[in-house]
C-alpha atoms as a PDB file:
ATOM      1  CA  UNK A   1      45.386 146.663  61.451  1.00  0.00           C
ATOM      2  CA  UNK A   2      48.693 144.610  62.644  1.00  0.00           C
ATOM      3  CA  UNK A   3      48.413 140.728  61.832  1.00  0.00           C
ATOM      4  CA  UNK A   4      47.183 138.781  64.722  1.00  0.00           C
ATOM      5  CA  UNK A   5      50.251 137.274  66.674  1.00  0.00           C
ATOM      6  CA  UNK A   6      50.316 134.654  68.867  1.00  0.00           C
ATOM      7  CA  UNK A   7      53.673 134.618  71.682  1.00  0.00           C
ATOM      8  CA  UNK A   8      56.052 132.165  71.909  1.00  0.00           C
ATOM      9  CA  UNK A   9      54.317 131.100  74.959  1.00  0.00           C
ATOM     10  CA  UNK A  10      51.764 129.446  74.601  1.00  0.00           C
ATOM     11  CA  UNK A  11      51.316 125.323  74.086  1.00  0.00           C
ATOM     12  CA  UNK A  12      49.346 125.878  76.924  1.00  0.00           C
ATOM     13  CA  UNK A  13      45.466 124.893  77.889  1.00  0.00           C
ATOM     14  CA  UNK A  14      42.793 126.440  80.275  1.00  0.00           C
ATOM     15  CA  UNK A  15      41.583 124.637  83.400  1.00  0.00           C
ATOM     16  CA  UNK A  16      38.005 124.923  83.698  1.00  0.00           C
ATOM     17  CA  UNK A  17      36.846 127.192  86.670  1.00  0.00           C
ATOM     18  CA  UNK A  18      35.327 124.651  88.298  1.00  0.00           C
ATOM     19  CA  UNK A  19      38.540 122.982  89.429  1.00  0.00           C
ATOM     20  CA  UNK A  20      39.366 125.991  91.514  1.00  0.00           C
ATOM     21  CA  UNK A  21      36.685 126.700  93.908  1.00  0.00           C
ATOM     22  CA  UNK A  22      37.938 130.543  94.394  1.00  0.00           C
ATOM     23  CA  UNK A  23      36.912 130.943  90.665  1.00  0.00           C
ATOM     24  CA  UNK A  24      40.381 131.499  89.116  1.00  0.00           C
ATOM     25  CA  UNK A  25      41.933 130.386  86.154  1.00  0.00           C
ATOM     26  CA  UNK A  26      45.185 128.670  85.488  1.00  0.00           C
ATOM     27  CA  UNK A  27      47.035 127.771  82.644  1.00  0.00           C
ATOM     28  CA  UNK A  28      49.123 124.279  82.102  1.00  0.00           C
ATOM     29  CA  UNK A  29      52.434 125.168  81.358  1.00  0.00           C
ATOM     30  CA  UNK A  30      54.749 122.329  82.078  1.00  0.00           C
ATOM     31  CA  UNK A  31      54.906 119.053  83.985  1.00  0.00           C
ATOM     32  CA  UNK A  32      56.583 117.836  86.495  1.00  0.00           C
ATOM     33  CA  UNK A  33      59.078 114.625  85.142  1.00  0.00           C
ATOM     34  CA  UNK A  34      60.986 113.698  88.676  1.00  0.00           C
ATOM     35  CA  UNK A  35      63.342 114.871  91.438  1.00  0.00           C
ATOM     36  CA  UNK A  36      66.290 116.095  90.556  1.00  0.00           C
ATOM     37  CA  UNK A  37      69.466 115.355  93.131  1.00  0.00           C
ATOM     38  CA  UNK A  38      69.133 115.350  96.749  1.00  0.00           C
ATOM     39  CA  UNK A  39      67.749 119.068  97.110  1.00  0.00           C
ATOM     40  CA  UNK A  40      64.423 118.951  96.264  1.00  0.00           C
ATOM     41  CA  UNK A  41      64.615 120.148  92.697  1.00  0.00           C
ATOM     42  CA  UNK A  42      62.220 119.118  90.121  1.00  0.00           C
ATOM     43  CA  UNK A  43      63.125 118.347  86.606  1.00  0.00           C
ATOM     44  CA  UNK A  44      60.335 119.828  84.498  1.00  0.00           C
ATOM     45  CA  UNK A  45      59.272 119.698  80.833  1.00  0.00           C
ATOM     46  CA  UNK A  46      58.293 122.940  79.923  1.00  0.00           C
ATOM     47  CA  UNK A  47      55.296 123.074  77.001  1.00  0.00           C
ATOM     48  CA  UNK A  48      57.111 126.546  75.598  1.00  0.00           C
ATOM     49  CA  UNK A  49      60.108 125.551  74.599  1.00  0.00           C
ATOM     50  CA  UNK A  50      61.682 128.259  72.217  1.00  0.00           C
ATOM     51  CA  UNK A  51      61.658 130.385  75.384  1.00  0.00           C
ATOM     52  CA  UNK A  52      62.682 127.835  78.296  1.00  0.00           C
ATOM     53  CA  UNK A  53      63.218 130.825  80.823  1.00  0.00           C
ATOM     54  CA  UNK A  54      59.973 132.039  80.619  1.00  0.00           C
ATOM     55  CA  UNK A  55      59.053 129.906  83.320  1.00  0.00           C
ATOM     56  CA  UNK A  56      61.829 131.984  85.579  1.00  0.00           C
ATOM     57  CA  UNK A  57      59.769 135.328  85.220  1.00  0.00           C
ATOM     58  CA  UNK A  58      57.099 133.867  87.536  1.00  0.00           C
ATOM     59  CA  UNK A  59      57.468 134.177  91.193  1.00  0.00           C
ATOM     60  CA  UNK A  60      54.610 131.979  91.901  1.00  0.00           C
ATOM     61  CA  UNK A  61      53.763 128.944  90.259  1.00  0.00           C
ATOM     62  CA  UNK A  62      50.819 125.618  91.225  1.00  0.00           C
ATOM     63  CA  UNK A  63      51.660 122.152  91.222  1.00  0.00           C
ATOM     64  CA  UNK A  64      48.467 120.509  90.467  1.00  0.00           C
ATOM     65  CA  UNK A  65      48.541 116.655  91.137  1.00  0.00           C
ATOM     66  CA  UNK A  66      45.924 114.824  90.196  1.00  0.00           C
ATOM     67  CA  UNK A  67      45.810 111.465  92.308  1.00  0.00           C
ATOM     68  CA  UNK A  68      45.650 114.001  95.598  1.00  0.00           C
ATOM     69  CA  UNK A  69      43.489 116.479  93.993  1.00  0.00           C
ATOM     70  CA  UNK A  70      45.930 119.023  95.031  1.00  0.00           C
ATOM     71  CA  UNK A  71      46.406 122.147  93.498  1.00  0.00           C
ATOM     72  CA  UNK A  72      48.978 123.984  95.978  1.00  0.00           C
ATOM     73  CA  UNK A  73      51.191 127.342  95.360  1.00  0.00           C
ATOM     74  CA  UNK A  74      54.988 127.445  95.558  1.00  0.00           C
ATOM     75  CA  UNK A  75      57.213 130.343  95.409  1.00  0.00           C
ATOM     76  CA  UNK A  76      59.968 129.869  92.721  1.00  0.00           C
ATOM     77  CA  UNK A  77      63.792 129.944  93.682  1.00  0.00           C
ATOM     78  CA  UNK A  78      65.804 129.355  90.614  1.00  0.00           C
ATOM     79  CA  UNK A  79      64.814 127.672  86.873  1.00  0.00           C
ATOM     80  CA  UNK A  80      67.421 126.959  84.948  1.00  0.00           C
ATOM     81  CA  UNK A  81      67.461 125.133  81.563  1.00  0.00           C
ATOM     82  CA  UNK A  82      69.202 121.464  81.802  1.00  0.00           C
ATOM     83  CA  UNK A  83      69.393 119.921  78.049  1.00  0.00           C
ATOM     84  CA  UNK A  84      66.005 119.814  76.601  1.00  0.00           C
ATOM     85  CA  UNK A  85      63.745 120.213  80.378  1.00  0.00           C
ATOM     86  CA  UNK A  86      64.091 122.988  83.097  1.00  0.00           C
ATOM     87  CA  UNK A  87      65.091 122.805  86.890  1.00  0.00           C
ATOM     88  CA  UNK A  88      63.655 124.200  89.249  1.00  0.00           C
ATOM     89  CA  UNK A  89      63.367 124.838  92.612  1.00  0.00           C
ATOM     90  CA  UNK A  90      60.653 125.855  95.061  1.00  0.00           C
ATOM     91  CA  UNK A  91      60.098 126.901  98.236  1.00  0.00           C
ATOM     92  CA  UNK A  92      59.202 123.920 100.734  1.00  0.00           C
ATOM     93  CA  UNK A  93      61.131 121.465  98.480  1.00  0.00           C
ATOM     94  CA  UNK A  94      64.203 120.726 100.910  1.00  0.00           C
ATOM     95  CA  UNK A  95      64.985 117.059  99.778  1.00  0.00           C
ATOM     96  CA  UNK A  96      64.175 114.206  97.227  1.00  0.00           C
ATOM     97  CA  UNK A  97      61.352 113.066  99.209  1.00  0.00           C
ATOM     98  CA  UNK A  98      59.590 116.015  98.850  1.00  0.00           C
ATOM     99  CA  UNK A  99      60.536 116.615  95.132  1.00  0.00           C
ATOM    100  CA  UNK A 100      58.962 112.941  94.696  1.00  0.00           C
ATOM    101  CA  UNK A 101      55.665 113.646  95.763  1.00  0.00           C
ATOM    102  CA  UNK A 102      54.987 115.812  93.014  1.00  0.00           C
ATOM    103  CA  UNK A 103      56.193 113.708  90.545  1.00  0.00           C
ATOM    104  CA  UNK A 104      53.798 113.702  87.316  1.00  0.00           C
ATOM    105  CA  UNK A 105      51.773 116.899  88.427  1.00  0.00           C
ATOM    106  CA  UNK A 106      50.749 119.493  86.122  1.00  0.00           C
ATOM    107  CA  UNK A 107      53.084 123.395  86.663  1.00  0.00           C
ATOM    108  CA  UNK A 108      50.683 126.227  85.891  1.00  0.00           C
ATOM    109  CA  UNK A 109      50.614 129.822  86.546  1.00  0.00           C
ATOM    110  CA  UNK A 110      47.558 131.464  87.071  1.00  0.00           C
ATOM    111  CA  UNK A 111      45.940 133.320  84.143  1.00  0.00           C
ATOM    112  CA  UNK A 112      45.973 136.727  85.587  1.00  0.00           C
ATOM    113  CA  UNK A 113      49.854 136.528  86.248  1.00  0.00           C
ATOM    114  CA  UNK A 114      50.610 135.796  82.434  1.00  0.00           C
ATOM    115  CA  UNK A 115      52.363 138.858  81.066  1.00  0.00           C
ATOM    116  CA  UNK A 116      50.101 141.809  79.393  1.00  0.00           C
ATOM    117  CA  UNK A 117      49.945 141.096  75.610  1.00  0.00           C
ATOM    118  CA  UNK A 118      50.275 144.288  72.504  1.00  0.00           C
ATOM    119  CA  UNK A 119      46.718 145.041  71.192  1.00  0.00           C
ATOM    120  CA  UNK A 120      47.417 142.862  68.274  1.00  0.00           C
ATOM    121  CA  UNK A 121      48.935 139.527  69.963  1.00  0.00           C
ATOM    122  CA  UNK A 122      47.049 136.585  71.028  1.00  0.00           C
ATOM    123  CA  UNK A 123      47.830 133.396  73.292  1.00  0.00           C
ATOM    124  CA  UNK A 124      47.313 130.171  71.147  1.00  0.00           C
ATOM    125  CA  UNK A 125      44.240 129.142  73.931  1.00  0.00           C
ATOM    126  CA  UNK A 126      42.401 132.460  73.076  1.00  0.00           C
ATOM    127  CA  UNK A 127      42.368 131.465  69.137  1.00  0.00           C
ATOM    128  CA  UNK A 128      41.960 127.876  69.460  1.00  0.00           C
ATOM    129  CA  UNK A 129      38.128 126.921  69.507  1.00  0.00           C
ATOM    130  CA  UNK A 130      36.846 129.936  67.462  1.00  0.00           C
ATOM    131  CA  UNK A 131      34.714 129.889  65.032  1.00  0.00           C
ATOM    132  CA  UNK A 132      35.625 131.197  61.888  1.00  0.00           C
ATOM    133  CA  UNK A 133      33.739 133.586  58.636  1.00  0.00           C
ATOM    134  CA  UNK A 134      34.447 134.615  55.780  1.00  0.00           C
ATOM    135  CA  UNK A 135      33.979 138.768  55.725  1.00  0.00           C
ATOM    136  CA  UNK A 136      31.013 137.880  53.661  1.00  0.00           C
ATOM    137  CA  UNK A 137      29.639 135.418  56.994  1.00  0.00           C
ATOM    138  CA  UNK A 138      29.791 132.226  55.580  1.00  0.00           C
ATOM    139  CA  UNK A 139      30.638 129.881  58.170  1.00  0.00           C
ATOM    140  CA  UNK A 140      34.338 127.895  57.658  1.00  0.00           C
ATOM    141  CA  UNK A 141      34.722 125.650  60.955  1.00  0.00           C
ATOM    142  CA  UNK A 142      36.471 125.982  63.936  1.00  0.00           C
ATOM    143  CA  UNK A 143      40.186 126.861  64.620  1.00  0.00           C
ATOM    144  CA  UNK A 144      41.333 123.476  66.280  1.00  0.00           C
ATOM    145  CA  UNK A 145      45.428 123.552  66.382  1.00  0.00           C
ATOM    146  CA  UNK A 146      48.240 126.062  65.333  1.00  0.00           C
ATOM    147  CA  UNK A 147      51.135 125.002  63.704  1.00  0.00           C
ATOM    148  CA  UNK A 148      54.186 126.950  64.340  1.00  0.00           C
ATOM    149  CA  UNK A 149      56.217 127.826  61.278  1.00  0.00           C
ATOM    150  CA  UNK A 150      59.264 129.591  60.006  1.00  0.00           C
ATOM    151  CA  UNK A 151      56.972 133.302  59.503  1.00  0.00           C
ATOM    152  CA  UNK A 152      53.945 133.429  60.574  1.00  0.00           C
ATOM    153  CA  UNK A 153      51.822 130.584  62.764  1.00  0.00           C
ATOM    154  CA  UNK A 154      49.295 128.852  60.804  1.00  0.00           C
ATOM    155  CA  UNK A 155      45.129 128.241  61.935  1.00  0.00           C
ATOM    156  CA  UNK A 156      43.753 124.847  60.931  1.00  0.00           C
ATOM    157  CA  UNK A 157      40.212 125.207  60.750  1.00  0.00           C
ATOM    158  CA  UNK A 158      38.205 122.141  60.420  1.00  0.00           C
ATOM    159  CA  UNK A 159      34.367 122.671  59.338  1.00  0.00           C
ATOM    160  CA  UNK A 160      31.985 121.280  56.610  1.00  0.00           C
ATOM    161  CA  UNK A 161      34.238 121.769  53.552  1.00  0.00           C
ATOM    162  CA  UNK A 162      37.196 119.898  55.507  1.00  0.00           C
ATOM    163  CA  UNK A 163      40.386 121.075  57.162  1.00  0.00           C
ATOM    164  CA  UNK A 164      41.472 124.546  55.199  1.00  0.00           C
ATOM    165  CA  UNK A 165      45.086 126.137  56.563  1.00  0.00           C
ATOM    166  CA  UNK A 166      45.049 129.886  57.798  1.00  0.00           C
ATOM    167  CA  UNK A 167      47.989 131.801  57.535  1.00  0.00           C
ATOM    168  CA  UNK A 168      47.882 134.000  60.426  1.00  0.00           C
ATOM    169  CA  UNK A 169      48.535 137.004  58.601  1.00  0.00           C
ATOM    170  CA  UNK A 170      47.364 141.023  58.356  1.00  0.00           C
ATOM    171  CA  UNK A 171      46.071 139.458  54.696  1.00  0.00           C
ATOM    172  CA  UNK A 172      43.699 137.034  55.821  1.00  0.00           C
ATOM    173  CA  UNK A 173      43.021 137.656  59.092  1.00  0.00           C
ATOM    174  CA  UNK A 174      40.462 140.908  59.640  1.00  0.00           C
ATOM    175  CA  UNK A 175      39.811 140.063  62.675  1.00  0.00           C
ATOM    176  CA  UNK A 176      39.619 138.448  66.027  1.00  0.00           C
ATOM    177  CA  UNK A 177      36.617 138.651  68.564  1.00  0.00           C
ATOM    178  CA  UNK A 178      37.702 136.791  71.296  1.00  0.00           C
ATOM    179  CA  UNK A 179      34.751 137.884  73.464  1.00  0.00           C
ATOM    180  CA  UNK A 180      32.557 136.745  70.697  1.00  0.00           C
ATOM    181  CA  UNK A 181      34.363 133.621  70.272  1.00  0.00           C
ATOM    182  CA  UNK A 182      35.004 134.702  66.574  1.00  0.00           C
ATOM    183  CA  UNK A 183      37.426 135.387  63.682  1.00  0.00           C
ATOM    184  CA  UNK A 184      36.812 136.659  60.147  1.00  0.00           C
ATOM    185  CA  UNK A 185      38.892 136.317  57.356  1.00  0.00           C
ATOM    186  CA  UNK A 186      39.535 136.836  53.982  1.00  0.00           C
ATOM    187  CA  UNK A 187      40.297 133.731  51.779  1.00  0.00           C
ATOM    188  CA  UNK A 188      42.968 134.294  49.196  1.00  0.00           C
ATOM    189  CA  UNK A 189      43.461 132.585  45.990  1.00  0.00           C
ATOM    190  CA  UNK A 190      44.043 128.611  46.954  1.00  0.00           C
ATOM    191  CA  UNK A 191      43.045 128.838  50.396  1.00  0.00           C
ATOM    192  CA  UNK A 192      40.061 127.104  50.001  1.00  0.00           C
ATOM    193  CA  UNK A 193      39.684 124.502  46.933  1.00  0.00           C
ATOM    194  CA  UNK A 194      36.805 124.146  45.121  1.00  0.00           C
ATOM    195  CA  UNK A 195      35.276 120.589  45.363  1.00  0.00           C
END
């Protein structure tokens, strides 16, 4: 079995259903930061940001501001990467005024736009929250971050016994049940110390 994977894309967070009354689900990828010029551009920080142009791949993207309640579809123009945030430009955007409306809102995309992951990758919201075994059952705790490192992305699981460190690797990873909300492993030597 390939180790588990996560892509570069994902600092991102589920809305609940509920916020969308046609039942869909979006994804936070960005926010909104201010206007940029007179042209209606938005200057955007981007939650992915070892692949900034990402973002351009979608055609469609939701401003979501919370004040208004408004969650409201835009077509995308142009994204282009401006020092360490993105601009970008969207249809129906013509000047600053507009732009400044949206200040502050949330960018997402909707779930069933992201792009089709291989059999053995995995966004970071599908592993955080599971629940995690040993291949012999015992309970370990819940995965509750990722930390992104040189190799391979790390699980923190926090449970009973404290906060233990997962590599995510072929190793100690058997497997991930994401409809089952679970994910066994195999602890090597050190992973877990003895108390």
């Amino acid at each position: 079995m390939p180790p588990p994977r996560t892509t570069n894309a994902l600092c991102w967070r589920s809305l609940s259903k509920k916020e969308d009354p046609r039942g869909e689900e979006y994804l936070v990828i960005g926010k909104v930061l201010k206007p940029h010029g007179v042209k209606g551009d938005l200057r955007v920080r981007y939650y992915n940001p070892e692949d900034p142009l990402f973002l351009s791949r979608y055609k469609r993207l939701y401003l979501k501001d919370e004040r208004r309640g408004l969650l409201r579809p835009f077509k995308v123009l142009k994204v282009r990467p401006h020092k360490d945030l993105l601009i970008v430009s969207l249809e129906g955007l013509r000047d600053r005024e507009d732009a400044e409306r949206w200040r502050g809102s949330e960018v997402l995309v909707r779930r069933e736009d992201l792009p089709p992951l291989e059999e053995d990758e995995y966004y970071w919201e599908e592993i955080i929250g599971l629940e995690v075994f040993t291949k012999e059952g015992e309970p370990l705790g819940r995965v509750t971050s990722i930390l992104r490192t040189g190799g391979s992305d790390v699980y923190v699981v926090e449970g009973e016994k404290g906060e233990i460190m997962l590599p995510a690797i072929k190793q100690v990873v058997l497997e991930v049940d994401r409809e089952g909300g679970r994910m066994v492993v195999e602890l090597l030597e050190g992973l877990l110390e003895e108390g």
